[in-house]
C-alpha atoms as a PDB file:
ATOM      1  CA  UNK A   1      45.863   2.409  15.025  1.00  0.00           C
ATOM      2  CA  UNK A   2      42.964   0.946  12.684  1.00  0.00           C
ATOM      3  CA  UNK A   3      44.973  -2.128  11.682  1.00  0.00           C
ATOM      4  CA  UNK A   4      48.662  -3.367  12.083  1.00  0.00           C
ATOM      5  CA  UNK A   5      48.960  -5.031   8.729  1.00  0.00           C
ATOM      6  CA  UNK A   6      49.479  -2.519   6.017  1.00  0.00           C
ATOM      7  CA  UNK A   7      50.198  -4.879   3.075  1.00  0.00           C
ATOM      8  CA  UNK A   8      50.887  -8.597   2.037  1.00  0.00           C
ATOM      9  CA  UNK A   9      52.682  -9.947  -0.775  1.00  0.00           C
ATOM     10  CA  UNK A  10      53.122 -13.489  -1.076  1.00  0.00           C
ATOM     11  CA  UNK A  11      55.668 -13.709  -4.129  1.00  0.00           C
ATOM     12  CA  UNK A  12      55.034 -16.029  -7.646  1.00  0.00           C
ATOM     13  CA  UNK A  13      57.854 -17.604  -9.665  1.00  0.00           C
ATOM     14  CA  UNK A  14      54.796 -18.294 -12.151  1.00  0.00           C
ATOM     15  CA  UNK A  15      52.143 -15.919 -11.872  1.00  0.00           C
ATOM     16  CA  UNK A  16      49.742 -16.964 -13.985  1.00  0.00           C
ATOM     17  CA  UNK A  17      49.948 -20.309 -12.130  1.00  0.00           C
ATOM     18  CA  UNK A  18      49.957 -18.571  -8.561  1.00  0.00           C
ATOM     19  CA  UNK A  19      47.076 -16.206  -9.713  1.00  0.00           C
ATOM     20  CA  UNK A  20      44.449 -19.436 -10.966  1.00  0.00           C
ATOM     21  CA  UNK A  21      46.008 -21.253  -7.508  1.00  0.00           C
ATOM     22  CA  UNK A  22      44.660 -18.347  -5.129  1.00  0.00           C
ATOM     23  CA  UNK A  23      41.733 -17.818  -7.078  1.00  0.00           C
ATOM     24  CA  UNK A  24      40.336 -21.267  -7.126  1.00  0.00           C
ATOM     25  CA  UNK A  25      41.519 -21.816  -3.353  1.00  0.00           C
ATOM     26  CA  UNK A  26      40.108 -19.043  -1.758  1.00  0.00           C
ATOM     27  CA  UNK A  27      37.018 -18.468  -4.409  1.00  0.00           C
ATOM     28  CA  UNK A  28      37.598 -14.929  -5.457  1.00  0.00           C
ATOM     29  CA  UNK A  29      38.348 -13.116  -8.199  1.00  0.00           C
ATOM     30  CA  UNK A  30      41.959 -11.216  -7.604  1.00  0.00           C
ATOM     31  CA  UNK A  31      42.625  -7.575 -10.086  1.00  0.00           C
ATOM     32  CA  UNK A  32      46.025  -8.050 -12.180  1.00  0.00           C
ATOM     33  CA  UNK A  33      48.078  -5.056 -12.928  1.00  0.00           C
ATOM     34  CA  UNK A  34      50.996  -5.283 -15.255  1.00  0.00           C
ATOM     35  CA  UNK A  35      53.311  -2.947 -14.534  1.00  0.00           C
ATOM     36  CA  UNK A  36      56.155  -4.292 -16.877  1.00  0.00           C
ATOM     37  CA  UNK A  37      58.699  -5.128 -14.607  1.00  0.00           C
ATOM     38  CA  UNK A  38      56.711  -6.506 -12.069  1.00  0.00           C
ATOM     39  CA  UNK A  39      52.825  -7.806 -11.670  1.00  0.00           C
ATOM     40  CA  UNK A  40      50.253  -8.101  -9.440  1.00  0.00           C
ATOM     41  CA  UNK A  41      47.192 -10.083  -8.790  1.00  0.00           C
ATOM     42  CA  UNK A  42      45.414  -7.952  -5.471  1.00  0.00           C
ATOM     43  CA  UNK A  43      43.225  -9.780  -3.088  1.00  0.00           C
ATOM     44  CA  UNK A  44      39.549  -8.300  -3.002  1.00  0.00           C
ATOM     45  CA  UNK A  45      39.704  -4.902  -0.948  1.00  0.00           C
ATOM     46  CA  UNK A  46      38.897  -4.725   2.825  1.00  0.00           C
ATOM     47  CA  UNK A  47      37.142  -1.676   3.970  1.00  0.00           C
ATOM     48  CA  UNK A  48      37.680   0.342   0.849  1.00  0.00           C
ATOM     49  CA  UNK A  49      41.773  -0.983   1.111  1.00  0.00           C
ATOM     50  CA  UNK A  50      43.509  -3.614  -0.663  1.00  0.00           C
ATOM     51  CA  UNK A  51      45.020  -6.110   1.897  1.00  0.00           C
ATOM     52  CA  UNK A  52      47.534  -7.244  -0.355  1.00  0.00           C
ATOM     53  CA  UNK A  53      48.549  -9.177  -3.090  1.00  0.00           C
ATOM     54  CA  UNK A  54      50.315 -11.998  -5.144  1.00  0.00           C
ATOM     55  CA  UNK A  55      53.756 -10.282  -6.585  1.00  0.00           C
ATOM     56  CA  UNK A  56      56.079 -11.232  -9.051  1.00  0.00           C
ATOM     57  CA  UNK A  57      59.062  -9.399 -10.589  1.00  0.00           C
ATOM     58  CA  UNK A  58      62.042  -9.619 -12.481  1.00  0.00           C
ATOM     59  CA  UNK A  59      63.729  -5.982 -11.028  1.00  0.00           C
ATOM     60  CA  UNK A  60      63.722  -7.420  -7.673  1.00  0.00           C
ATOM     61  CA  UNK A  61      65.295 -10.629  -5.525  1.00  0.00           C
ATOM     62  CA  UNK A  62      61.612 -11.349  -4.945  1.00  0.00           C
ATOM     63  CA  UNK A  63      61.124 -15.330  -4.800  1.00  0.00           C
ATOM     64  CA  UNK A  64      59.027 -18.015  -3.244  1.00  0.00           C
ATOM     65  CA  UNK A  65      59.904 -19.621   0.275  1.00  0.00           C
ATOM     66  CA  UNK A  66      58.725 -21.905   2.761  1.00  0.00           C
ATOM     67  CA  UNK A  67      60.628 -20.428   5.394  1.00  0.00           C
ATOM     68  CA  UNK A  68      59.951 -16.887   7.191  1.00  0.00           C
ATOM     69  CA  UNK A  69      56.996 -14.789   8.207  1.00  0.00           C
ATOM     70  CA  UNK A  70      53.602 -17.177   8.135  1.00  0.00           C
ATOM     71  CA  UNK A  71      50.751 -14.991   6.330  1.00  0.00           C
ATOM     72  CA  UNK A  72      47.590 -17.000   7.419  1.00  0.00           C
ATOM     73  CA  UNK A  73      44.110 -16.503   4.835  1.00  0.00           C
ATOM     74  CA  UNK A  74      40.559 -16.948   5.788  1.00  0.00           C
ATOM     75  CA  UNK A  75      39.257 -19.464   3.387  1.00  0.00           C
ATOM     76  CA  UNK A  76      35.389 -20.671   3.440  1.00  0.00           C
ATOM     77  CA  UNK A  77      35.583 -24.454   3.581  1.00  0.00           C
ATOM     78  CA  UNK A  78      39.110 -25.500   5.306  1.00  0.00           C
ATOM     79  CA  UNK A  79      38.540 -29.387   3.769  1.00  0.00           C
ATOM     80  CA  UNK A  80      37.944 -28.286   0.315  1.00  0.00           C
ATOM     81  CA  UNK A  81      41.003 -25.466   0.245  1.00  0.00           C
ATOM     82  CA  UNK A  82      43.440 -28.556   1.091  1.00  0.00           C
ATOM     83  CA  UNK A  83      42.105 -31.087  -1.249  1.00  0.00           C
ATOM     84  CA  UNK A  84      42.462 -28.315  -3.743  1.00  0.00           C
ATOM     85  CA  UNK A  85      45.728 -27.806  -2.848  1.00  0.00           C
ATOM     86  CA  UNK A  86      47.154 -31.156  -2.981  1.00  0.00           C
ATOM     87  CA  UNK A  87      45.076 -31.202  -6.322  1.00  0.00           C
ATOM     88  CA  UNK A  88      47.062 -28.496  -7.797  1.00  0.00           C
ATOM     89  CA  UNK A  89      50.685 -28.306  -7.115  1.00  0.00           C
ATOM     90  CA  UNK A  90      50.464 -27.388  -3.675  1.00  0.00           C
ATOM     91  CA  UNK A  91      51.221 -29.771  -0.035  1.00  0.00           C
ATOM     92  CA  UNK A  92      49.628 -29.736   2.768  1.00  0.00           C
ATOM     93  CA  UNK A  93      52.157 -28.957   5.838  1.00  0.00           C
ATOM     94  CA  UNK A  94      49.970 -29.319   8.794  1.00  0.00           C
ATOM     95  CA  UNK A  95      46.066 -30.595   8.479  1.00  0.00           C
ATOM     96  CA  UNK A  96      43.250 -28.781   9.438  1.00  0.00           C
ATOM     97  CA  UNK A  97      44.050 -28.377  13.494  1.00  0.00           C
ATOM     98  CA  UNK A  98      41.468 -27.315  16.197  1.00  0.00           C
ATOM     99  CA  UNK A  99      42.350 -24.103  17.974  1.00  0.00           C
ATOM    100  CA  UNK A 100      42.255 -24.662  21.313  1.00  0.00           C
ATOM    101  CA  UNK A 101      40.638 -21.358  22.697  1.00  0.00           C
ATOM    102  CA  UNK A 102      37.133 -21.422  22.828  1.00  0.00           C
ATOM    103  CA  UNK A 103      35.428 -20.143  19.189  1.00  0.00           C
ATOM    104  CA  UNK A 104      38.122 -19.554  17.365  1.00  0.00           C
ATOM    105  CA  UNK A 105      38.051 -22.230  14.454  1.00  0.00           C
ATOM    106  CA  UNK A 106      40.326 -24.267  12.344  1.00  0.00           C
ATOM    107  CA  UNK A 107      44.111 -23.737  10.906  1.00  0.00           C
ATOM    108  CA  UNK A 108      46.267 -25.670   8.316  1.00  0.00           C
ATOM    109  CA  UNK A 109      49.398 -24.573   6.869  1.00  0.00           C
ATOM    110  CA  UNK A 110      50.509 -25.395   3.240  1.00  0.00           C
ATOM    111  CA  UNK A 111      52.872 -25.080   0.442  1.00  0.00           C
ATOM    112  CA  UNK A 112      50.951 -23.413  -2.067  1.00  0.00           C
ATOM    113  CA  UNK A 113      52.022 -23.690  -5.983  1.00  0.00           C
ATOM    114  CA  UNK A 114      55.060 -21.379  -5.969  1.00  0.00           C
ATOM    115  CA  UNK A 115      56.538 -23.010  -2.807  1.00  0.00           C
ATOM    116  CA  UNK A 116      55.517 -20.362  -0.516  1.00  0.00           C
ATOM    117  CA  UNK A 117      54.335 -21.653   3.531  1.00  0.00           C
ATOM    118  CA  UNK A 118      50.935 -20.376   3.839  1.00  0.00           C
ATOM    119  CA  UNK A 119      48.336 -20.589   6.409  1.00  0.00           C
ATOM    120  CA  UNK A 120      44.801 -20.793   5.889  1.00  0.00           C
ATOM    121  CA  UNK A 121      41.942 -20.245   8.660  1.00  0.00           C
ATOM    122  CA  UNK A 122      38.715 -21.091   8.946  1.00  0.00           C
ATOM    123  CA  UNK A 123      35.910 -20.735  11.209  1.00  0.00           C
ATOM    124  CA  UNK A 124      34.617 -24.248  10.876  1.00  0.00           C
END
């Protein structure tokens, strides 16, 4: 097996909102598709494959939460991603946190715009 994660979607009760939020906090540019029913912004593919994406819909019981499954994000700068996120909407849950095995970096969790827990990770 190549990889274990197939696909992500963290869910939006606003997209637009959610969509700007992600883009500005991870510094990428995400693809919308309008399907209608339900849009999506995708995260920049990986290996020819799109990792996964912000959702929302109105077909489906699909809504932000801080509880569940923790999807963690490699960000580039882990100080600037949470004084963005305090700066726009979001909270910060736990500060950026050493991991304790040797080389492996940074974590913080949040609550992004939409409510959803999020983790982000970063090398330094």
């Amino acid at each position: 097996m190549e990889r274990l994660v197939a696909f992500i979607e963290i869910p939006a009760a606003d997209f637009n909102r959610a969509v700007k939020f992600y883009e500005s906090l991870l510094r990428i540019k995400l693809k919308t598709v309008d399907f209608g029913h339900e849009k999506m912004a995708c995260f920049p593919d990986e290996q020819g494959v799109c990792p996964g994406s912000i959702s929302w819909s109105s077909a489906i019981d699909f809504r932000p939460s801080g509880q569940g499954v923790l999807v963690s994000l490699l960000c580039e700068n882990l100080e600037e991603a949470l004084q963005y996120t305090t700066g726009h909407g979001g909270k910060v849950i736990t500060s950026k946190t050493k991991i304790e095995a040797e080389n492996r970096g940074y974590f913080a969790t949040i609550l992004d715009c939409e409510g959803n827990r999020i983790g982000l990770y970063s090398v330094n």
